[in-house]
Every structure is written in structure tokens, then in C-alpha cells.
N, C-alpha and C. Protein backbone atom coordinates (compact mmCIF):
# COMPACT_ATOMS: atom_id res chain seq x y z
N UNK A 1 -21.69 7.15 5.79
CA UNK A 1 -20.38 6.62 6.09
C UNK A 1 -20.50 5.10 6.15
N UNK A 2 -19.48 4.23 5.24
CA UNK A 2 -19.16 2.82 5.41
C UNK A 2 -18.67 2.67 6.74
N UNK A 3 -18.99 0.81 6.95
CA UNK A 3 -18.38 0.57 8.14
C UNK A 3 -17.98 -0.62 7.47
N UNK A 4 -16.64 -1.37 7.32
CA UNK A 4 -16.15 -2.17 6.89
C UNK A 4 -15.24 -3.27 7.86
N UNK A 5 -15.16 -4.46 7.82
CA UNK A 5 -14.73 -5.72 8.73
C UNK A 5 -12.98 -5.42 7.97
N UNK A 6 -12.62 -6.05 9.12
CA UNK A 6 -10.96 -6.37 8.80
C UNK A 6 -10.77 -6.49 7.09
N UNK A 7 -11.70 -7.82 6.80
CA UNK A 7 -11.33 -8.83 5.81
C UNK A 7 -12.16 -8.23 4.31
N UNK A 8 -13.07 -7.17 4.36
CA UNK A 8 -13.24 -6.50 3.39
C UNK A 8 -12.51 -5.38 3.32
N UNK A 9 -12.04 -4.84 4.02
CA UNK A 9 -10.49 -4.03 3.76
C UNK A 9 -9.53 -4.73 2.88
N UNK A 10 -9.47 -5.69 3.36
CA UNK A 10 -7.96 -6.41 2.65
C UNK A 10 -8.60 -6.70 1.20
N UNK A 11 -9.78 -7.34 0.71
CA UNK A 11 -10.03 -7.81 -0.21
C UNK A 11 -10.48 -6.64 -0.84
N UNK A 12 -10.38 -5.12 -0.51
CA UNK A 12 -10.37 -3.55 -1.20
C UNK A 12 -9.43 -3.07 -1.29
N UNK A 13 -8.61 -3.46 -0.68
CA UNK A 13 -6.80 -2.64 -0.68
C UNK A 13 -6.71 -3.26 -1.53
N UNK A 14 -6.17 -4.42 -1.17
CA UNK A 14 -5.19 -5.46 -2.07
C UNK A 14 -5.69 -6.32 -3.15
N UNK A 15 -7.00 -6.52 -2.75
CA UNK A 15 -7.45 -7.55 -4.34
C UNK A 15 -7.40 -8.56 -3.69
N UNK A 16 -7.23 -8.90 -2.64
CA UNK A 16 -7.15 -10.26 -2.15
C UNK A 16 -8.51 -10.79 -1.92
N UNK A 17 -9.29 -12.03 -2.35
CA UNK A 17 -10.02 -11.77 -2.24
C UNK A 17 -10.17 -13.33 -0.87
N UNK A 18 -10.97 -12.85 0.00
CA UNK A 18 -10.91 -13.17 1.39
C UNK A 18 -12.38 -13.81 1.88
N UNK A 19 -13.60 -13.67 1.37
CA UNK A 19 -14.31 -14.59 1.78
C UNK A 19 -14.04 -16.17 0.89
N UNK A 20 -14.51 -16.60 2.18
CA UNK A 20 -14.35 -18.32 1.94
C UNK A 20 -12.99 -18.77 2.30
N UNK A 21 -12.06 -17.74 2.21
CA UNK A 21 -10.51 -18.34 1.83
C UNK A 21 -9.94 -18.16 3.48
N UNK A 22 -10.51 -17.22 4.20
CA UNK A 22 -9.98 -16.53 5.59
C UNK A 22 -10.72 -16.96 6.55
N UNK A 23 -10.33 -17.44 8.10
CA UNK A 23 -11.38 -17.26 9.13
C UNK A 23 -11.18 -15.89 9.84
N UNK A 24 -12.30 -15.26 10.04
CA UNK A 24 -12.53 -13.96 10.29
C UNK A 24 -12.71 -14.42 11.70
N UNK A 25 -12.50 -13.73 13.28
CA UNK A 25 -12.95 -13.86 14.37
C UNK A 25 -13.54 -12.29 14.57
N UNK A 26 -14.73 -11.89 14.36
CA UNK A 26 -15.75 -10.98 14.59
C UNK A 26 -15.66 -10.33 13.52
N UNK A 27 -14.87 -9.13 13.70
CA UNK A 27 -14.31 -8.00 12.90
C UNK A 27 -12.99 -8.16 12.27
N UNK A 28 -11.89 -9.48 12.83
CA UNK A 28 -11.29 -9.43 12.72
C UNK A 28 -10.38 -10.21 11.65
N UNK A 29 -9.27 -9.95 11.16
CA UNK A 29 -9.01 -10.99 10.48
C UNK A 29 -7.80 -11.78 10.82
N UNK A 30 -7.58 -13.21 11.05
CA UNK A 30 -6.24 -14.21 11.82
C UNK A 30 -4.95 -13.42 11.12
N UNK A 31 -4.08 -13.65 12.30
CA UNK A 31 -2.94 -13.14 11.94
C UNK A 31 -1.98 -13.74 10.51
N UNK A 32 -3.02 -15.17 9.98
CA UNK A 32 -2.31 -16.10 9.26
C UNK A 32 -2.33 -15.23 7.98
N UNK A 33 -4.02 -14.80 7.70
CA UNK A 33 -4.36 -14.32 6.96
C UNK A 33 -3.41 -12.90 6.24
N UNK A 34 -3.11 -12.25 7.33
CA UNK A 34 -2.35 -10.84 7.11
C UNK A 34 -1.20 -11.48 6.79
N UNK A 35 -0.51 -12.37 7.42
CA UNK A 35 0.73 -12.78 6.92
C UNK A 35 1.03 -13.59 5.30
N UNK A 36 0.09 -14.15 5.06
CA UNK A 36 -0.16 -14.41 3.76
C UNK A 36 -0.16 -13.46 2.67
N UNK A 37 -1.11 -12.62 2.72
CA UNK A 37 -1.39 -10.93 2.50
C UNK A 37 -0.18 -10.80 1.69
N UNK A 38 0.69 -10.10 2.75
CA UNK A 38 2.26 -9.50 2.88
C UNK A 38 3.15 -10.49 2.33
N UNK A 39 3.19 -11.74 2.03
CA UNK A 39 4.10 -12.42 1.81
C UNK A 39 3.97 -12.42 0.34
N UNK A 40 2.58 -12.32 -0.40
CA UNK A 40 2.55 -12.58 -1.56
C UNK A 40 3.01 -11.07 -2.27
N UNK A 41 2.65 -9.56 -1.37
CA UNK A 41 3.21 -8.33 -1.77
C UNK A 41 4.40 -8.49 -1.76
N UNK A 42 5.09 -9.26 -1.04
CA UNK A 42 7.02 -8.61 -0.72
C UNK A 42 7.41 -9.81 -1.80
N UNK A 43 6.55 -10.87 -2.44
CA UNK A 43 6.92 -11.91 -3.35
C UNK A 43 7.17 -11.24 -4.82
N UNK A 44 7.02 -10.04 -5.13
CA UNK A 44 6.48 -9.67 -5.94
C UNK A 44 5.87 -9.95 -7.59
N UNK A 45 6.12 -9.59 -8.61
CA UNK A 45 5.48 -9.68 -9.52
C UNK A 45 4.03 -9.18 -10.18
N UNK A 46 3.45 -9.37 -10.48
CA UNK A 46 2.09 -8.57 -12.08
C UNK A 46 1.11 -8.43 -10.45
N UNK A 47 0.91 -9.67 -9.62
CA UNK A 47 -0.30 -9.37 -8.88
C UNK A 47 0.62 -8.45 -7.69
N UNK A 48 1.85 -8.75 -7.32
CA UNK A 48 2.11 -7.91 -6.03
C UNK A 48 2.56 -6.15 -6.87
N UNK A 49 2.73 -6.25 -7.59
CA UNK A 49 2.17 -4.73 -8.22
C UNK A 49 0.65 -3.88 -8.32
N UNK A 50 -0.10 -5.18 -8.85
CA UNK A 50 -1.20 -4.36 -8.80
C UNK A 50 -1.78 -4.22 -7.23
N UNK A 51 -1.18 -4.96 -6.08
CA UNK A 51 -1.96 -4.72 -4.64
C UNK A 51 -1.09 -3.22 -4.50
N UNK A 52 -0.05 -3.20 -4.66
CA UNK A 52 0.52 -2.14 -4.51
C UNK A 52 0.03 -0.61 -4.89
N UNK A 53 -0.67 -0.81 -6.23
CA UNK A 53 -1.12 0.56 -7.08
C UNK A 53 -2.75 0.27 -6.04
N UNK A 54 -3.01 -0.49 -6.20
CA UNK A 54 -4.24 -0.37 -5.78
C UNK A 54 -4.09 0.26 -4.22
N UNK A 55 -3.60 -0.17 -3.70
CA UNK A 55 -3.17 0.41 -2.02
C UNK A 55 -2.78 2.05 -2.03
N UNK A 56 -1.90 2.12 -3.15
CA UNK A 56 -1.12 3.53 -2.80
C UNK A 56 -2.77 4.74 -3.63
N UNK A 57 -3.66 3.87 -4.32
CA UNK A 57 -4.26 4.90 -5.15
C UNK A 57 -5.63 4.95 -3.66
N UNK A 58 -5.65 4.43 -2.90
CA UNK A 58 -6.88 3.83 -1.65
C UNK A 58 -5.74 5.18 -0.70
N UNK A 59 -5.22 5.03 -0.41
CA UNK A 59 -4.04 6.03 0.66
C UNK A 59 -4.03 7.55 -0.20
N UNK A 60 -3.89 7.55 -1.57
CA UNK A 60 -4.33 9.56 -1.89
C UNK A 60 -5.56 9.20 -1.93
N UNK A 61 -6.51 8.56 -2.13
CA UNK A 61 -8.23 8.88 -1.77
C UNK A 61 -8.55 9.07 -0.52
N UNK A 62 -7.72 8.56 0.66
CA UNK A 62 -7.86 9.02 1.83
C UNK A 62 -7.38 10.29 2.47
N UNK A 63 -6.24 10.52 1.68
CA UNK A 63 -5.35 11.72 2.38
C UNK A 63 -6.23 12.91 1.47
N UNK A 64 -6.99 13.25 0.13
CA UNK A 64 -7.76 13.97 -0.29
C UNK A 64 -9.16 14.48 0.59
N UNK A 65 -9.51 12.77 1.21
CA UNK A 65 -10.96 13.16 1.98
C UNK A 65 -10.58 14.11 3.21
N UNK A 66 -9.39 14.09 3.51
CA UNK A 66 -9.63 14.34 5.24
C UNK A 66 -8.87 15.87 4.80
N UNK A 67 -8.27 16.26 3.61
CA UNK A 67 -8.08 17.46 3.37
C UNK A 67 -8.95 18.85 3.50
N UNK A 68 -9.00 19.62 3.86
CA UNK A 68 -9.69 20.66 3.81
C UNK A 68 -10.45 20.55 1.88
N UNK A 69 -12.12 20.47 2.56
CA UNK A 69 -13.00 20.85 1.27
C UNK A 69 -13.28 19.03 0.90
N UNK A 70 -12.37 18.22 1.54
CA UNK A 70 -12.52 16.36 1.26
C UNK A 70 -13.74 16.25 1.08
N UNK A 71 -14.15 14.80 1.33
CA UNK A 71 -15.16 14.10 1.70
C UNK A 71 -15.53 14.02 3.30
N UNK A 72 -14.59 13.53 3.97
CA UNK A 72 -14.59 13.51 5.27
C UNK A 72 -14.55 14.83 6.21
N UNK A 73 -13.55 15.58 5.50
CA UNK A 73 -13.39 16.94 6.28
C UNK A 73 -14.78 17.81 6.11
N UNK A 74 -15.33 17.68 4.70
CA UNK A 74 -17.01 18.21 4.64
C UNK A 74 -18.03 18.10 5.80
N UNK A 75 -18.05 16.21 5.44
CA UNK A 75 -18.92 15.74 6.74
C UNK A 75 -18.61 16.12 7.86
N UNK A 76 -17.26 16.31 8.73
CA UNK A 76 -16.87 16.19 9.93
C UNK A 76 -17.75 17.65 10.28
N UNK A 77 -17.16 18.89 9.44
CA UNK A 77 -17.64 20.52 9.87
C UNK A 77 -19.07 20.13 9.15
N UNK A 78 -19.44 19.78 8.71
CA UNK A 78 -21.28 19.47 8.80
C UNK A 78 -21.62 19.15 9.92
N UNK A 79 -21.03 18.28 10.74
CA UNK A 79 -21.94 17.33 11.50
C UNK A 79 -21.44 18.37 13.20
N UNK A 80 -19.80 18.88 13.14
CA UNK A 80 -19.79 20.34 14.26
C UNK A 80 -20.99 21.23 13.68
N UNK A 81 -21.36 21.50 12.60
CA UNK A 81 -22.15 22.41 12.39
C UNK A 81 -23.50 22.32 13.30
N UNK A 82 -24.06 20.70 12.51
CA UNK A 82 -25.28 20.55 13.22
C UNK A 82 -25.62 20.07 14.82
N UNK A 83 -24.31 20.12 15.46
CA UNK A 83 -24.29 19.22 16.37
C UNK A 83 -24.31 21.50 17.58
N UNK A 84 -23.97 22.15 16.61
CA UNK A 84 -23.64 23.37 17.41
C UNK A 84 -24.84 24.10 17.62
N UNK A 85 -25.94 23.79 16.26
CA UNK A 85 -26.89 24.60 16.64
C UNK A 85 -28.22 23.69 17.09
N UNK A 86 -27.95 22.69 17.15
CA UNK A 86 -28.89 21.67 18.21
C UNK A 86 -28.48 22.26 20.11
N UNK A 87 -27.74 22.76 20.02
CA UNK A 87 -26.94 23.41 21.09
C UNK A 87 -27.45 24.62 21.73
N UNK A 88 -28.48 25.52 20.46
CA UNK A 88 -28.79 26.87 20.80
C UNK A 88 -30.09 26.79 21.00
């Protein structure tokens, strides 16, 4: 399992690409940053389309994993599995 910062989310959703350009405080990313983000999606045009496809195709790869038989839903009853018979 990934563990990902605020600001490599955004620059995986959206295409935005966020090192150098953002100040990150830990994990996090400035509220300036997100507002920028969003302003250039609701601006729209060729790039606020493609954050869009790219976002909505990141949201069914998520809603697939956590489905029964997913990625996530696999791991989760793997890890009740092994966590049940460490138990016996």
C-alpha cells in the first residue's frame, strides 16, 4: 500500500504539477495552492478537461478497488484473514 503527501495527490489527480511550484507544510498542502488548483478547473478549457477525465478516471479506480473482489477489498479480507488466525 502507497502512502502519498497532500501535494502528490494533486499533481496525480489533476496533472498539476506541484513540486517547486507549492509550499507544502508537512503533509500538507497551503490553502493557496488548492485554490489555484480549482480555479484553473472551474476556468475551463483543453487543460481543465483533461484534470477532469483524469480525476473522474482516479474516482472509478477507486470505487472498483474497494468493491467486492477490488484491490483494496482483497487486501482488507487478507489482512482479517491473517490477523484471525494469528488469533488461534
Amino acid at each position: 500500500m502507497s502512502n502519498f503527501t497532500s501535494a502528490q495527490l494533486m499533481e496525480i489527480a489533476m496533472g498539476i504539477e506541484v513540486s517547486g511550484q507549492l509550499e507544502a507544510v508537512g503533509d500538507l498542502v497551503k490553502r493557496e495552492a488548492v485554490e489555484n488548483a480549482v480555479k484553473q478547473v472551474m476556468m475551463g478549457g483543453d487543460k481543465a478537461d483533461v484534470m477532469r477525465s483524469r480525476v473522474q478516471a482516479l474516482g472509478e479506480m477507486g470505487r472498483r478497488a474497494v468493491e467486492k473482489g477490488g484491490s483494496s477489498n482483497s487486501d482488507l479480507n487478507a489482512l482479517v484473514k491473517e490477523l484471525s488466525l494469528c488469533h488461534h
